[in-house]
C-alpha atoms as a PDB file:
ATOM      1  CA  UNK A   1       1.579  26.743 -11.830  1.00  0.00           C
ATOM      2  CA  UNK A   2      -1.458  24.773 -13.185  1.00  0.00           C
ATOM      3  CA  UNK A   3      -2.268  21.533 -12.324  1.00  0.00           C
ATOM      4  CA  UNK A   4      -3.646  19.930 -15.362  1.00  0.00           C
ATOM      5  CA  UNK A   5      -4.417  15.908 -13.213  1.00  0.00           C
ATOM      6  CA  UNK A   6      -3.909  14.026 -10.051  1.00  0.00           C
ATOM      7  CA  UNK A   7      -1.804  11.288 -10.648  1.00  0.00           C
ATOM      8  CA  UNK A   8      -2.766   8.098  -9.118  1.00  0.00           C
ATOM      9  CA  UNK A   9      -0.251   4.582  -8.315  1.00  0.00           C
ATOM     10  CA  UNK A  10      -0.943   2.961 -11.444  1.00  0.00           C
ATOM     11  CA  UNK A  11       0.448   5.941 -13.559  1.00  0.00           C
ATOM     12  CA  UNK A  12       3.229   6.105 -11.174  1.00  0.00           C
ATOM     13  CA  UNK A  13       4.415   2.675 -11.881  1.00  0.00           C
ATOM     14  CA  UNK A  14       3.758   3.008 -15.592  1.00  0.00           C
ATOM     15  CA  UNK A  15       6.325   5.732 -15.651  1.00  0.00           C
ATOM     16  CA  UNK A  16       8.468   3.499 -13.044  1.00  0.00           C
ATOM     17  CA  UNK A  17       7.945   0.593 -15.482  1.00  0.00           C
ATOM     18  CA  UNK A  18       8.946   2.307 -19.178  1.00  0.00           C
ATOM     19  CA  UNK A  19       4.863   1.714 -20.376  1.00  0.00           C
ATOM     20  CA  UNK A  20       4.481   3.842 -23.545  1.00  0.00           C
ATOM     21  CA  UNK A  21       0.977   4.399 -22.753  1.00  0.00           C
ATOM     22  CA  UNK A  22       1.750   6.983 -20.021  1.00  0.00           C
ATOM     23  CA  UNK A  23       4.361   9.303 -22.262  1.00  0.00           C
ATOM     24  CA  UNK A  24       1.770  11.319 -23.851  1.00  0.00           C
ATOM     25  CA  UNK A  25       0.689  12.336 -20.129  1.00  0.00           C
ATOM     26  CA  UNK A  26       4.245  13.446 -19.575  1.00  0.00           C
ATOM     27  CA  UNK A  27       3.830  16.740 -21.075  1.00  0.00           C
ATOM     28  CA  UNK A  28       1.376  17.797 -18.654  1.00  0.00           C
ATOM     29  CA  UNK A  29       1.940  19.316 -15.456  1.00  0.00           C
ATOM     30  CA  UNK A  30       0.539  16.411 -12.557  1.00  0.00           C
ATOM     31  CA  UNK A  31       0.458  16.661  -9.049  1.00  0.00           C
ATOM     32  CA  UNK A  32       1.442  13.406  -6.743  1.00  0.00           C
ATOM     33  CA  UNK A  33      -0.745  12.646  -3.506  1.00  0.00           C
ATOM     34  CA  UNK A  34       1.149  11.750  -0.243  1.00  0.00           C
ATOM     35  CA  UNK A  35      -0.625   8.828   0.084  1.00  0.00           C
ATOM     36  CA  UNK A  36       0.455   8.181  -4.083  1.00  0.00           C
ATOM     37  CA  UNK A  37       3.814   8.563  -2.686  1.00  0.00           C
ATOM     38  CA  UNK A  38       3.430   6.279  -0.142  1.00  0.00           C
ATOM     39  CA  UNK A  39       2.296   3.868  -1.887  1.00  0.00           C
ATOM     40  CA  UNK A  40       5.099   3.816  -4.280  1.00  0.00           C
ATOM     41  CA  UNK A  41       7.045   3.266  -1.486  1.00  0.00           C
ATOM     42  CA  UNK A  42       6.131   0.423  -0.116  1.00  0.00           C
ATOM     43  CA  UNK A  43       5.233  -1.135  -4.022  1.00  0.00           C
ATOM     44  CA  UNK A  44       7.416  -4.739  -4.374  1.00  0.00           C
ATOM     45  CA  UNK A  45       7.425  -5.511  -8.048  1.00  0.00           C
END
């Protein structure tokens, strides 16, 4: 499979948060870092 980006936190927690400006991204296949992941985690909002 083809990785078309790298996401990074802040597109994470778009998605996470319902922002419209991330769904056009959605139809592309992204990849997650471990430390993305992480980070997601341990995110408080």
């Amino acid at each position: 499979m083809k990785i078309d980006f790298l996401a990074d936190i802040n597109f994470l927690i778009y998605i996470h948060e319902g922002n419209k400006i991330a769904e056009p991204f959605l139809e592309y296949n992204f990849a997650i870092s471990f430390i993305s992941e992480i980070e997601l985690l341990g995110d408080s909002r």
